[in-house]
Protein backbone atom coordinates (compact mmCIF):
# COMPACT_ATOMS: atom_id res chain seq x y z
CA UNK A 1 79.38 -38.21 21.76
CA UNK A 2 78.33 -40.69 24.75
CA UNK A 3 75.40 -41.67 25.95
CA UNK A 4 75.64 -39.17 29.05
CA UNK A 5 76.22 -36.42 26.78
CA UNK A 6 73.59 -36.67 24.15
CA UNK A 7 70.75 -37.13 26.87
CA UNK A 8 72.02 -33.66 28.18
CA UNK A 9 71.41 -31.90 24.85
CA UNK A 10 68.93 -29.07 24.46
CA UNK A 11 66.75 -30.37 22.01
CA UNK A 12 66.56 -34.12 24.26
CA UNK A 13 65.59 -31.55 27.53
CA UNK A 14 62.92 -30.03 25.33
CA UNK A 15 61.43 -32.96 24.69
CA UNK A 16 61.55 -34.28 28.39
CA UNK A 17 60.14 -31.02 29.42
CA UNK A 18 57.37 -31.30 26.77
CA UNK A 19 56.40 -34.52 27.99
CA UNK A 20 57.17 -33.25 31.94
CA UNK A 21 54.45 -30.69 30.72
CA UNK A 22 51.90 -32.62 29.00
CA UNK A 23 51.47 -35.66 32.07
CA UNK A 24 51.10 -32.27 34.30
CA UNK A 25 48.54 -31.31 32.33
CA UNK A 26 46.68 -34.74 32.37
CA UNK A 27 46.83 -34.82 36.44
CA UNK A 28 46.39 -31.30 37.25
CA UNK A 29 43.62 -29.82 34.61
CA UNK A 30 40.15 -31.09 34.21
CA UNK A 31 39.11 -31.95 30.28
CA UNK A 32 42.79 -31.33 29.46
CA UNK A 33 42.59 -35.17 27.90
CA UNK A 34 39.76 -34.94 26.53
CA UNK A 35 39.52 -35.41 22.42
CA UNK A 36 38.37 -32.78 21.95
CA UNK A 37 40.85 -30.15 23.81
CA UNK A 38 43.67 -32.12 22.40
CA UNK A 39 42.76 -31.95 18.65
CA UNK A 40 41.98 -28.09 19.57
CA UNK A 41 45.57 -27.43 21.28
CA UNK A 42 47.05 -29.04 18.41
CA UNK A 43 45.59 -27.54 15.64
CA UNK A 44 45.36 -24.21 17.58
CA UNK A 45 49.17 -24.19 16.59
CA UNK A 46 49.36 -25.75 12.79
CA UNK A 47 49.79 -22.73 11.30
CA UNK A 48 52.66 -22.29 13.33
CA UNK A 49 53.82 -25.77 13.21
CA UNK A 50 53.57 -25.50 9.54
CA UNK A 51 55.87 -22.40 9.59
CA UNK A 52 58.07 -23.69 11.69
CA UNK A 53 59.36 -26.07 9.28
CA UNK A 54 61.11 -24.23 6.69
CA UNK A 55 62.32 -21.48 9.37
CA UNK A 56 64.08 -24.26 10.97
CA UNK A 57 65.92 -25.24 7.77
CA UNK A 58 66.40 -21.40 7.02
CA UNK A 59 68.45 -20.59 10.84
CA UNK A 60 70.12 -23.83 10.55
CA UNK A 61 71.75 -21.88 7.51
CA UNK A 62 72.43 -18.86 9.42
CA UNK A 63 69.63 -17.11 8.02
CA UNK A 64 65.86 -15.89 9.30
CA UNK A 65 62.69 -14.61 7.70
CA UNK A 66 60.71 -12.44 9.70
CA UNK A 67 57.90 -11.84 7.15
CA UNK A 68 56.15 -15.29 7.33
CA UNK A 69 52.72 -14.24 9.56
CA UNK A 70 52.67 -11.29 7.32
CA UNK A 71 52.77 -13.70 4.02
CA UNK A 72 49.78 -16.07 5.90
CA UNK A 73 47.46 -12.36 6.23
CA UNK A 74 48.55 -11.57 2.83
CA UNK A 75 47.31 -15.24 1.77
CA UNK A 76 44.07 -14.88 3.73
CA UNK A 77 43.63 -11.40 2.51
CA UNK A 78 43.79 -12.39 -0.87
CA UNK A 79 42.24 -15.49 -0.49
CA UNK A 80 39.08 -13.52 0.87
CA UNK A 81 38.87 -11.25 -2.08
CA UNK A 82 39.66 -13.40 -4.54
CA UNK A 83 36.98 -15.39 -3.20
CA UNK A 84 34.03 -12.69 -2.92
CA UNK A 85 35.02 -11.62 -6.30
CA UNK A 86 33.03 -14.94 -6.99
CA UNK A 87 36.98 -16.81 -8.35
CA UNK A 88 36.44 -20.87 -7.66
CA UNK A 89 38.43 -21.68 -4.78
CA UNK A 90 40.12 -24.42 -6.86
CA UNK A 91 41.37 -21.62 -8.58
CA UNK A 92 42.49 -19.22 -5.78
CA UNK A 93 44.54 -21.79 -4.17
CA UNK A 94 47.29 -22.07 -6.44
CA UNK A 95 47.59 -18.40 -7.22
CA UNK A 96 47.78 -17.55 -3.95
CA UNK A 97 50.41 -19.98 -3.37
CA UNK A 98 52.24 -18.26 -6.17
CA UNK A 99 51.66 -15.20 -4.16
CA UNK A 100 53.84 -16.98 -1.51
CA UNK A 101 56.15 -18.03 -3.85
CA UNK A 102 56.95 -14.57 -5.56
CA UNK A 103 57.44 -12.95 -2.14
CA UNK A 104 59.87 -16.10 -0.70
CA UNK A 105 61.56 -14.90 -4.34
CA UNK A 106 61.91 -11.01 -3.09
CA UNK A 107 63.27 -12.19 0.01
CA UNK A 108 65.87 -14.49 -1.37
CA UNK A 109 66.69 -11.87 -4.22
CA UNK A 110 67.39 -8.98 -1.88
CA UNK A 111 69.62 -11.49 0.27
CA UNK A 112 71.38 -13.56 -2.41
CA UNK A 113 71.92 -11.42 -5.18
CA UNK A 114 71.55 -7.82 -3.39
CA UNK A 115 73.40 -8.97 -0.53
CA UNK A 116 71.38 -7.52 2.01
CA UNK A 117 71.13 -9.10 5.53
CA UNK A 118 67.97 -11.55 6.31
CA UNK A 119 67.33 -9.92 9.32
CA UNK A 120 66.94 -6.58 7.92
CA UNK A 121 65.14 -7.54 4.28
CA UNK A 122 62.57 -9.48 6.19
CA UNK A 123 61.87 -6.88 8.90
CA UNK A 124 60.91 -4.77 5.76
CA UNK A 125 58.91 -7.42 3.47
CA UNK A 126 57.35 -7.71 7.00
CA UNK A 127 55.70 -4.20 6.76
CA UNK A 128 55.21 -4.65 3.12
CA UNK A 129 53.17 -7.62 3.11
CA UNK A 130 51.53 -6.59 5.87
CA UNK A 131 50.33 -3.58 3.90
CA UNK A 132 49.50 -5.00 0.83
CA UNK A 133 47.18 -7.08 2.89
CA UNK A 134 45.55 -3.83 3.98
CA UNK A 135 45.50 -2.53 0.62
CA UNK A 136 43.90 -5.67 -0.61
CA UNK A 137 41.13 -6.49 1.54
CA UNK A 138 41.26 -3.35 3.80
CA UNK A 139 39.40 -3.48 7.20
CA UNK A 140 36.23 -5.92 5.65
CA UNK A 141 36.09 -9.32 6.75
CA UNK A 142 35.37 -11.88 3.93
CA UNK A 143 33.41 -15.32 5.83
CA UNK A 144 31.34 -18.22 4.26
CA UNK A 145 33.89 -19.95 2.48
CA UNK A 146 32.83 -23.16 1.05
CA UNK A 147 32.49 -26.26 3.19
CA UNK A 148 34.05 -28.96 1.38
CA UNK A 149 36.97 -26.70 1.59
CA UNK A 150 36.59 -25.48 5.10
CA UNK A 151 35.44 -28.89 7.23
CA UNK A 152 39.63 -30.14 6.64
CA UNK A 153 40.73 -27.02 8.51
CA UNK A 154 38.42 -26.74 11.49
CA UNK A 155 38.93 -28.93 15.13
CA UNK A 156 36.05 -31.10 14.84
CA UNK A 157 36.77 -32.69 11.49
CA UNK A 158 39.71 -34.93 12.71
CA UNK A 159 41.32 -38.91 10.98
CA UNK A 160 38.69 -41.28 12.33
CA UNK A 161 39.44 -42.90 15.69
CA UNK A 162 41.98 -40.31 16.36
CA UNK A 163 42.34 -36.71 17.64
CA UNK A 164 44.67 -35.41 15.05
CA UNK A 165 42.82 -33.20 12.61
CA UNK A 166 43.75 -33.10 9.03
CA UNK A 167 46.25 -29.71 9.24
CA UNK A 168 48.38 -31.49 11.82
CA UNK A 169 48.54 -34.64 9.80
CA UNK A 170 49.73 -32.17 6.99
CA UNK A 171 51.93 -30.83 9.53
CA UNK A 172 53.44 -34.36 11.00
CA UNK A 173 54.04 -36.00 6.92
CA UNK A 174 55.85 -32.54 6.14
CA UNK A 175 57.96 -32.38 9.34
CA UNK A 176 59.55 -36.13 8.42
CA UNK A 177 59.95 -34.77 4.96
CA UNK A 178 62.05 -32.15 6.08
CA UNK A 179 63.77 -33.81 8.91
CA UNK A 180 64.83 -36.55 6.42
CA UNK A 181 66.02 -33.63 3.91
CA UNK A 182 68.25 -31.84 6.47
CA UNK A 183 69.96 -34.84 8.72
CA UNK A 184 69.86 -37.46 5.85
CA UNK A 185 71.05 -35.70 2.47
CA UNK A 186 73.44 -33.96 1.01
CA UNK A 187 71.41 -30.81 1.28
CA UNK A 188 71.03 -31.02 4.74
CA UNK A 189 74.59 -31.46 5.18
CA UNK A 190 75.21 -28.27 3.03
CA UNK A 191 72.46 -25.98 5.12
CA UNK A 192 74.52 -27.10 8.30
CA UNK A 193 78.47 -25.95 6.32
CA UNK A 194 76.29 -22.82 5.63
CA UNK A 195 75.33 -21.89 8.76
CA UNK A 196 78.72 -23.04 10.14
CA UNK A 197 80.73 -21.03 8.17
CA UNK A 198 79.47 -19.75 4.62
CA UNK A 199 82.24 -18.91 3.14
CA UNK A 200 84.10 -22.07 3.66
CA UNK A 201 80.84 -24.10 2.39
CA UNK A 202 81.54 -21.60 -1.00
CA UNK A 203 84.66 -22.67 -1.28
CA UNK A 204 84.05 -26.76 -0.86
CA UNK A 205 81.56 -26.35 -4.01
CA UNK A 206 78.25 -25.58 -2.22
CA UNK A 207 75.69 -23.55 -4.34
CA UNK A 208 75.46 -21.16 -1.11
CA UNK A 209 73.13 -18.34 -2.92
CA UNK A 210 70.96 -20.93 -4.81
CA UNK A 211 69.99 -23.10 -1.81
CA UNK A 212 69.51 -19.24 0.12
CA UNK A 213 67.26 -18.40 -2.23
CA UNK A 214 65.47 -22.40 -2.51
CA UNK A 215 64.79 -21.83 1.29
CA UNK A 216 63.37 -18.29 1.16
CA UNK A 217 61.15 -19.56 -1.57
CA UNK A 218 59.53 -22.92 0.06
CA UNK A 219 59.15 -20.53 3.31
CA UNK A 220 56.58 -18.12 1.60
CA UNK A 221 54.89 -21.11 -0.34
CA UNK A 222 54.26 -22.79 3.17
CA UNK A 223 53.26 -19.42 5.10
CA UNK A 224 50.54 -18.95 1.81
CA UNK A 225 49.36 -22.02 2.38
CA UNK A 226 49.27 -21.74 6.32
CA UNK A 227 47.08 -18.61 5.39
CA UNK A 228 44.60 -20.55 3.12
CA UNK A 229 44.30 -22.97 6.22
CA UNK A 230 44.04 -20.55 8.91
CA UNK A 231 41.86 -18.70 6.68
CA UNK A 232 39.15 -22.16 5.98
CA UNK A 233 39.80 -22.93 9.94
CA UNK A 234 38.51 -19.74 11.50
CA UNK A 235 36.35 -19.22 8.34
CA UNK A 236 37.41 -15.52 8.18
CA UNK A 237 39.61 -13.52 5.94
CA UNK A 238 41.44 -10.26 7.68
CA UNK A 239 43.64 -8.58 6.49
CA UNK A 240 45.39 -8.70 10.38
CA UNK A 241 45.16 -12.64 10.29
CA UNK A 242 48.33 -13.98 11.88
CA UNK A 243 49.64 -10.94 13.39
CA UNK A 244 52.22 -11.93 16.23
CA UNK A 245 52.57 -15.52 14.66
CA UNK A 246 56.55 -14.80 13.60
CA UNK A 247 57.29 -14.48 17.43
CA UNK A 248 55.37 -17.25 17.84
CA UNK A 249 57.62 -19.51 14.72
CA UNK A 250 61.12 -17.70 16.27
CA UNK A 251 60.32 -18.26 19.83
CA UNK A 252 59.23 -22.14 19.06
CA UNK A 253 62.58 -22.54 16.26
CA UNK A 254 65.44 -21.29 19.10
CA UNK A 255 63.43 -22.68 21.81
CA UNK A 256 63.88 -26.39 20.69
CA UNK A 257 67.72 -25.75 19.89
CA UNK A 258 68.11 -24.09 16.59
CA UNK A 259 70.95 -22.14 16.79
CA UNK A 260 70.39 -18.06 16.09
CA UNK A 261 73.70 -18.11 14.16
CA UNK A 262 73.38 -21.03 12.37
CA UNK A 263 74.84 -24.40 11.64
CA UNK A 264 72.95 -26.11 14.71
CA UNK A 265 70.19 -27.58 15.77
CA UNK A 266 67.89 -30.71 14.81
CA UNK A 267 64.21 -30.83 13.24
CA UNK A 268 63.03 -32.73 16.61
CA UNK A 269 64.02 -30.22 18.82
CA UNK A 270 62.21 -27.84 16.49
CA UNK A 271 59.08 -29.96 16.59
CA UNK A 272 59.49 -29.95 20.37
CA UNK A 273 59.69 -26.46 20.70
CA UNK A 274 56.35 -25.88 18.69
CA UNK A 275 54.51 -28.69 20.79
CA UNK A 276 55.74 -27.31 24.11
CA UNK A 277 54.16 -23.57 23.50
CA UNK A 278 50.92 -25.21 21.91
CA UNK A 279 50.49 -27.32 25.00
CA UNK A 280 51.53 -24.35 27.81
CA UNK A 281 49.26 -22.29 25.51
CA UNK A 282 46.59 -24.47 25.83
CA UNK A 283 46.99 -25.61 29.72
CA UNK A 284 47.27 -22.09 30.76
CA UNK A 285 43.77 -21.27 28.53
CA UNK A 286 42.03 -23.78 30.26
CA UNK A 287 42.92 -22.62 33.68
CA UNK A 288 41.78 -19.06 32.35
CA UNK A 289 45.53 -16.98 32.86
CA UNK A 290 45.10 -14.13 30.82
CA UNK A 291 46.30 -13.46 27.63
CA UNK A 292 49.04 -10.84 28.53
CA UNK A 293 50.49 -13.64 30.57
CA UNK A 294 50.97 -16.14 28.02
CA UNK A 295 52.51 -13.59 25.76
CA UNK A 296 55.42 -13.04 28.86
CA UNK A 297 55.56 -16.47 29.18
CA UNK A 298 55.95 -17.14 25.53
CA UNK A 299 58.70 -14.10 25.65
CA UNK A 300 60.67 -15.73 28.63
CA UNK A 301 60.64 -19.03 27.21
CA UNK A 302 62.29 -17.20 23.83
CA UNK A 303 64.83 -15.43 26.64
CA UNK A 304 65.82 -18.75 28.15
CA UNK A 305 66.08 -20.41 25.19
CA UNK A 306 69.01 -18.43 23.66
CA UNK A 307 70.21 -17.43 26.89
CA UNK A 308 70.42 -21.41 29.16
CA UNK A 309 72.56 -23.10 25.98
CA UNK A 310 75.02 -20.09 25.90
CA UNK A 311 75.52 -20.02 29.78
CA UNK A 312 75.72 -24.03 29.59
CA UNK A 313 78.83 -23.65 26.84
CA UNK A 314 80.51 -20.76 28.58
CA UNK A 315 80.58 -22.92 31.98
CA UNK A 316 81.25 -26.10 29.87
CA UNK A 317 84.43 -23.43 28.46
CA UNK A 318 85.47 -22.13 31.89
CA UNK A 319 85.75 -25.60 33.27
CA UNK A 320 86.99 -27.32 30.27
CA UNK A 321 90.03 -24.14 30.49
CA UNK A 322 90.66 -24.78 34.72
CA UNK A 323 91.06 -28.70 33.86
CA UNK A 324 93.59 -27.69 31.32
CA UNK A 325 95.65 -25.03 33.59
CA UNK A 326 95.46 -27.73 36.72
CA UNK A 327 96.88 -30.75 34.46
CA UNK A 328 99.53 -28.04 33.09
CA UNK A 329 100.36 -27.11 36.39
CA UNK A 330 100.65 -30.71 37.81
């Protein structure tokens, strides 16, 4: 690939645009640069950042999982009751994450071993986790959680001499973790064959259902944990906690490149994508546009996403096919 080429990728125009967005921000909106607002916009979105993650390694392989914001309100759910039931939060941390873990396991079961679409298992665990957040914590609200616990999560508690709180430092050590795991090992490689074409990565030796099921299973162990800190950061367990958030995870994933069908896409453009809605989330906030109007932004954004790198190939096709008639011709 030349030079030319690679600085005309989708993921590389992401990230210009990010940047185009944030030095707009700087000259256009007053306390935009201030510490503060930036270690608020940033960990306004961890929670999504943090889901973003595995659901980028999970389309890369052709698959999806549209339960994660419903896993993070089961997590707070539980997390709340578990908590007014008077458990030690030592110990509700690690069963809720076990939570995560045994739905990530339902998920990959009904798609590995059942055979069942992603799209369509995870539109159901959707509902059902969902509900047995309802069923567990109903409409109550469980608040003051402990503050050793809670003082990590919120904006104001942020790495000395910087803006980034402690979520997004969480968030930027396990984004080069997986970045290094899916464009510098073997596993990555395989989750790319996957997505590509599954059936061909089954037949070059690739454990196709085990690393399905591996990827469902770290995606509902990070969306418990995103619950746990969404849950200490707005110091509030609901049972509705997180509702929207998977539009929020998709619409970030395809906007920075990942490819809907699989076998495309990189971890930066991912990244991008997340950063790019936090920061137009938090820009259009400060110059109070209404919430309605950030949720059609955030939908167009999703629209031109899939829609600009499909009408970029088919042109890239149509002229690629008239340069091939004309030299035939000549």
């Amino acid at each position: 690939m030349s030079p030319l080429r690679g600085a005309l990728r989708w993921d590389t125009a992401v990230g210009v645009l990010l940047v185009a967005v944030f030095v707009t921000g700087l000259g256009t909106t007053d306390g935009f640069a201030s510490r503060d607002n930036l270690a608020f916009a940033f960990n306004d979105i961890a929670e999504v950042a943090l889901m973003a993650l595995p659901m980028t390694l999970l389309v890369v392989a052709g698959q999806v999982d549209l339960s994660v914001a419903s896993m993070l309100g089961l997590s707070s759910a539980l997390t709340g009751q578990l908590w007014d039931s008077g458990w030690a939060f030592e110990t509700i941390v690690p069963v809720v994450l076990l939570v995560g873990v045994a739905g990530g396991l339902l998920n990959g079961w009904l798609v590995t071993k059942v055979g069942l679409p992603s799209l369509a298992v995870t539109i159901g665990t959707l509902a059902l986790y969902r509900g047995l957040a309802s069923v567990v914590l109903g409409s109550n609200a469980i608040t003051d959680f402990p503050e050793t616990y809670a003082k990590w999560a919120v904006d104001t508690t942020t790495i000395p001499g910087t803006f980034i709180t402690y979520p997004v430092a969480l968030f930027i050590v396990l984004a080069v973790v997986a970045a290094v795991v899916l464009h510098a090992t073997g596993l990555g490689r395989s989750l790319f064959a996957i997505g590509a074409q599954e059936d061909a990565a089954y037949f070059a030796g690739i454990r196709v259902k085990r690393i399905k099921l591996l990827l469902f299973v770290v995606t509902g162990l990070v969306s418990a944990f995103a619950g746990v800190v969404f849950t200490l950061r707005y110091g509030s367990a609901r049972a509705d906690n997180g509702s929207g958030f998977e539009m929020l995870v998709i619409a970030s994933v395809l906007l920075g490149g990942i490819d809907f069908d699989g076998g495309k896409g990189t971890l930066f453009g991912a990244v991008a994508g997340v950063l790019l809605i936090g920061i137009l989330k938090n820009l259009l906030t400060l110059n109070d546009v209404a919430n309605e109007v950030q949720v059609i932004v955030t939908g167009l954004l999703l629209v031109a996403s899939v829609l600009t790198p499909r009408l970029i190939s088919t042109v890239s096709e149509w002229r690629h096919r008239r340069a091939a008639a004309a030299t035939s011709s000549g």
